[in-house]
C-alpha atoms as a PDB file:
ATOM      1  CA  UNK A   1      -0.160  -4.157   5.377  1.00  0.00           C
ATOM      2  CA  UNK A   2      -2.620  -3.041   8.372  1.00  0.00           C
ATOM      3  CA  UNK A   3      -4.266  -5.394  10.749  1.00  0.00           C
ATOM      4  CA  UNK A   4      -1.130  -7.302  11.908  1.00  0.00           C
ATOM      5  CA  UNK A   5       0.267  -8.313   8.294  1.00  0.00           C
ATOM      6  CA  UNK A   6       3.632  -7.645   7.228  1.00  0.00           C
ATOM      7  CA  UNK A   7       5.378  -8.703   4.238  1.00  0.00           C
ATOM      8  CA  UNK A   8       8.991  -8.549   3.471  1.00  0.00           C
ATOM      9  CA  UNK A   9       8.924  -7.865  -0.124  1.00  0.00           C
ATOM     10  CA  UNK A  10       6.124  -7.630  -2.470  1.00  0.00           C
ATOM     11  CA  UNK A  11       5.655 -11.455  -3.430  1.00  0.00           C
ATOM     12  CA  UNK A  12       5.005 -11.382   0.342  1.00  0.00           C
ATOM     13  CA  UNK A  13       2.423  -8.827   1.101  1.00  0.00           C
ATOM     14  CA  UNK A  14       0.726 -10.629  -2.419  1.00  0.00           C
ATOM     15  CA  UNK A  15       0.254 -13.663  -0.595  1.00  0.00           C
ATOM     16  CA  UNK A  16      -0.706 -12.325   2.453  1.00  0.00           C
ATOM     17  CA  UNK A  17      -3.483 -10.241   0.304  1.00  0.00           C
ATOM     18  CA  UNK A  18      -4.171 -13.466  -1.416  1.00  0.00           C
ATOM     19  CA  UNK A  19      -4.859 -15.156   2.209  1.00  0.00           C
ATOM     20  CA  UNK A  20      -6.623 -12.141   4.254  1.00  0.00           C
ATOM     21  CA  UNK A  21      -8.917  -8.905   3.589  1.00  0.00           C
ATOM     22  CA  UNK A  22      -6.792  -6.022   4.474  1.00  0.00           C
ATOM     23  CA  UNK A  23      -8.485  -2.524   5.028  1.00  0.00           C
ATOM     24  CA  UNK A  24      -5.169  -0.483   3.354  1.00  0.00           C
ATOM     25  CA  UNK A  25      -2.041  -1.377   2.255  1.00  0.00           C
ATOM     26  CA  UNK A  26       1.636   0.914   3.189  1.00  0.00           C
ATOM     27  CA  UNK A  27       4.108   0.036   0.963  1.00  0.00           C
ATOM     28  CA  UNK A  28       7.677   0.944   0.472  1.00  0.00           C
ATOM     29  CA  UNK A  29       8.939   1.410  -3.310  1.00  0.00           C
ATOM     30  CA  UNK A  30      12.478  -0.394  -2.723  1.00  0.00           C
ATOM     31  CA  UNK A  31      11.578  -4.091  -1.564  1.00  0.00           C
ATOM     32  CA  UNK A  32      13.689  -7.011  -3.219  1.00  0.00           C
ATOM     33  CA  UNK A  33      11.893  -9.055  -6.022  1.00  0.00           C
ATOM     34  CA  UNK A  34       8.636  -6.991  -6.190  1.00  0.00           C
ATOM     35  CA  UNK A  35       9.094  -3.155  -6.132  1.00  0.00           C
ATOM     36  CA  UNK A  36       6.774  -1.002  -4.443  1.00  0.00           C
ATOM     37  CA  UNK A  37       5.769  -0.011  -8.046  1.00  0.00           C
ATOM     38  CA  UNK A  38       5.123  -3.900  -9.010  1.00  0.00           C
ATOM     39  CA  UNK A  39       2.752  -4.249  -6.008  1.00  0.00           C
ATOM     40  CA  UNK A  40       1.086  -1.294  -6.567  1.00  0.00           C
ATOM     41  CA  UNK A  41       0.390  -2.170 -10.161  1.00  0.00           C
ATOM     42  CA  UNK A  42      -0.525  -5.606  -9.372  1.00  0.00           C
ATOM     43  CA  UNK A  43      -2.702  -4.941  -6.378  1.00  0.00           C
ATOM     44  CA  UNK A  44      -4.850  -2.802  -8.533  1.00  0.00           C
ATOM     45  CA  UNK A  45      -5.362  -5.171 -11.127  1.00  0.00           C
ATOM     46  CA  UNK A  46      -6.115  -8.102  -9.315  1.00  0.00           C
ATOM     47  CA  UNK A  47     -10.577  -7.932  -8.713  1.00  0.00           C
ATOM     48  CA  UNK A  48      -9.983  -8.996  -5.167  1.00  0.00           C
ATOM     49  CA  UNK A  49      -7.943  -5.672  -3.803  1.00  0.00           C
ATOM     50  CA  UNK A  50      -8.705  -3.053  -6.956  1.00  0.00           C
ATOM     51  CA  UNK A  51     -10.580  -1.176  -4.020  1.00  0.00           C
ATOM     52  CA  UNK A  52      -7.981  -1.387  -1.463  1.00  0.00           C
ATOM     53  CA  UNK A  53      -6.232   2.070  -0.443  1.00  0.00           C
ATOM     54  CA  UNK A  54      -2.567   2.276  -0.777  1.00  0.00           C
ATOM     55  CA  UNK A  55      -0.301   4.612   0.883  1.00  0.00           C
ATOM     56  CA  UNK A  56       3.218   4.300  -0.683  1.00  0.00           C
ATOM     57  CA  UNK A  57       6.931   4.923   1.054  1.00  0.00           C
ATOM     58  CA  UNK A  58      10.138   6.510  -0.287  1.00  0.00           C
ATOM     59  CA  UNK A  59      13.424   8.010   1.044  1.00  0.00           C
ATOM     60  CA  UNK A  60      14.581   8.512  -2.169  1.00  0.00           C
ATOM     61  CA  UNK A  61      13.470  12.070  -4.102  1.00  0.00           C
ATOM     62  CA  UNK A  62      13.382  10.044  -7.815  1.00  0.00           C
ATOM     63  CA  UNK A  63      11.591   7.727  -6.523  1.00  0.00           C
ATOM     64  CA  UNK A  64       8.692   9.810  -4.457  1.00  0.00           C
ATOM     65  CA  UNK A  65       8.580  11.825  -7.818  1.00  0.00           C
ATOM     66  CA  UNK A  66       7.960   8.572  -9.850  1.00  0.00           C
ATOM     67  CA  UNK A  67       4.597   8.683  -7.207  1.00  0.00           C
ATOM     68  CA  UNK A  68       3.085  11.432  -9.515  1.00  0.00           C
ATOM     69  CA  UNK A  69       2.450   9.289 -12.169  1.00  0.00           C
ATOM     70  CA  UNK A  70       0.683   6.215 -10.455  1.00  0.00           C
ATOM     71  CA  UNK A  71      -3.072   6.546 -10.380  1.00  0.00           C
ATOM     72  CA  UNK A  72      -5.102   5.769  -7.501  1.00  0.00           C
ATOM     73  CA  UNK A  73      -2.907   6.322  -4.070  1.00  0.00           C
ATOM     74  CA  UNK A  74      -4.289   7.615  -0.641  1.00  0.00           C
ATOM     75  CA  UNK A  75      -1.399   9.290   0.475  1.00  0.00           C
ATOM     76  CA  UNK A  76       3.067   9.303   0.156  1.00  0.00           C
ATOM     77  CA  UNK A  77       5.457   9.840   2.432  1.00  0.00           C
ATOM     78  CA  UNK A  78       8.883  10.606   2.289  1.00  0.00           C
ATOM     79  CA  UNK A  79      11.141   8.849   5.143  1.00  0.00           C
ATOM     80  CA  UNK A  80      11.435   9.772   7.844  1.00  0.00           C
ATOM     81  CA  UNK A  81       7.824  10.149   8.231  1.00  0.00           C
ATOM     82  CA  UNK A  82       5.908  11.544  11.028  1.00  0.00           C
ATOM     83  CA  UNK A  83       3.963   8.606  12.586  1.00  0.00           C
ATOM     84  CA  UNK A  84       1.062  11.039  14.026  1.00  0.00           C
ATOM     85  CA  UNK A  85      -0.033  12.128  10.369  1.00  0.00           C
ATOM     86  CA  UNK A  86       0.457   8.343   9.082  1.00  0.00           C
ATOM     87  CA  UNK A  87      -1.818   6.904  11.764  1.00  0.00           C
ATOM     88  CA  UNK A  88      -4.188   9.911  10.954  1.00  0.00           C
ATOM     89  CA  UNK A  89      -4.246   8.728   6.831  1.00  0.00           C
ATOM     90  CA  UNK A  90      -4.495   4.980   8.189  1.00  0.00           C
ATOM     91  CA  UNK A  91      -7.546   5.798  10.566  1.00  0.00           C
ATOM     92  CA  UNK A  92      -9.268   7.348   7.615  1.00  0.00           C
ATOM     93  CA  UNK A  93      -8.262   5.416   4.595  1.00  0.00           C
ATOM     94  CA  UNK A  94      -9.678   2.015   6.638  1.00  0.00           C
ATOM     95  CA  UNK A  95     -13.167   2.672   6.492  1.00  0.00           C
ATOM     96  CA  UNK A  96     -13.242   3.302   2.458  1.00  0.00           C
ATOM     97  CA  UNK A  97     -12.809  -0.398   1.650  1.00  0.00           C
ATOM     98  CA  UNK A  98     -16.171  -2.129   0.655  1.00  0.00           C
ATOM     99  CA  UNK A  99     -17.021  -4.509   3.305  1.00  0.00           C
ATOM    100  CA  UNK A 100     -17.090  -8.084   1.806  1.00  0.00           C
ATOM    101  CA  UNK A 101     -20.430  -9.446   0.442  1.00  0.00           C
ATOM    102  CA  UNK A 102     -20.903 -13.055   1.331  1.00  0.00           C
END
């Protein structure tokens, strides 16, 4: 999660989305009791973050393959990753989120 937030596990980052309006979500798809996959699926079917950009994680070639098939991402890496070309996708994915509307 950008702007300071970081979640152990996906029942974390869920709360912390739950809490605070994030402007793009990095996830990695091996976390203990909520896969990357869970989070990703949950986060955009929840109203509140269907709009938020997600950039998903993997060291693991199955896995980053499994990628293909979920809808909707902004960008995955494969670990290691080069930081200068994450920043770059952060930097750019951040100012797609709707602003909220009070």
């Amino acid at each position: 999660l950008c702007r300071g937030g970081r979640a152990r596990d996906g029942v974390e980052a869920m709360e912390l989305l739950g809490q605070t309006r994030f402007g793009v979500l990095i996830t990695d798809l091996e976390m203990p009791n909520m896969d990357g996959f869970e989070l990703i699926k949950a986060v955009q079917g929840a109203m509140a973050t269907e709009d938020l950009p997600i950039i998903a994680i993997s060291g693991h070639e199955e896995l980053h393959a499994r990628l293909h098939q979920v809808q909707g991402l902004y960008g995955m890496f494969h670990k290691p990753w080069n930081d200068r070309e994450l920043i770059k996708r952060v930097e750019a994915l951040s100012h797609l989120r709707q602003p909220v509307r009070s």
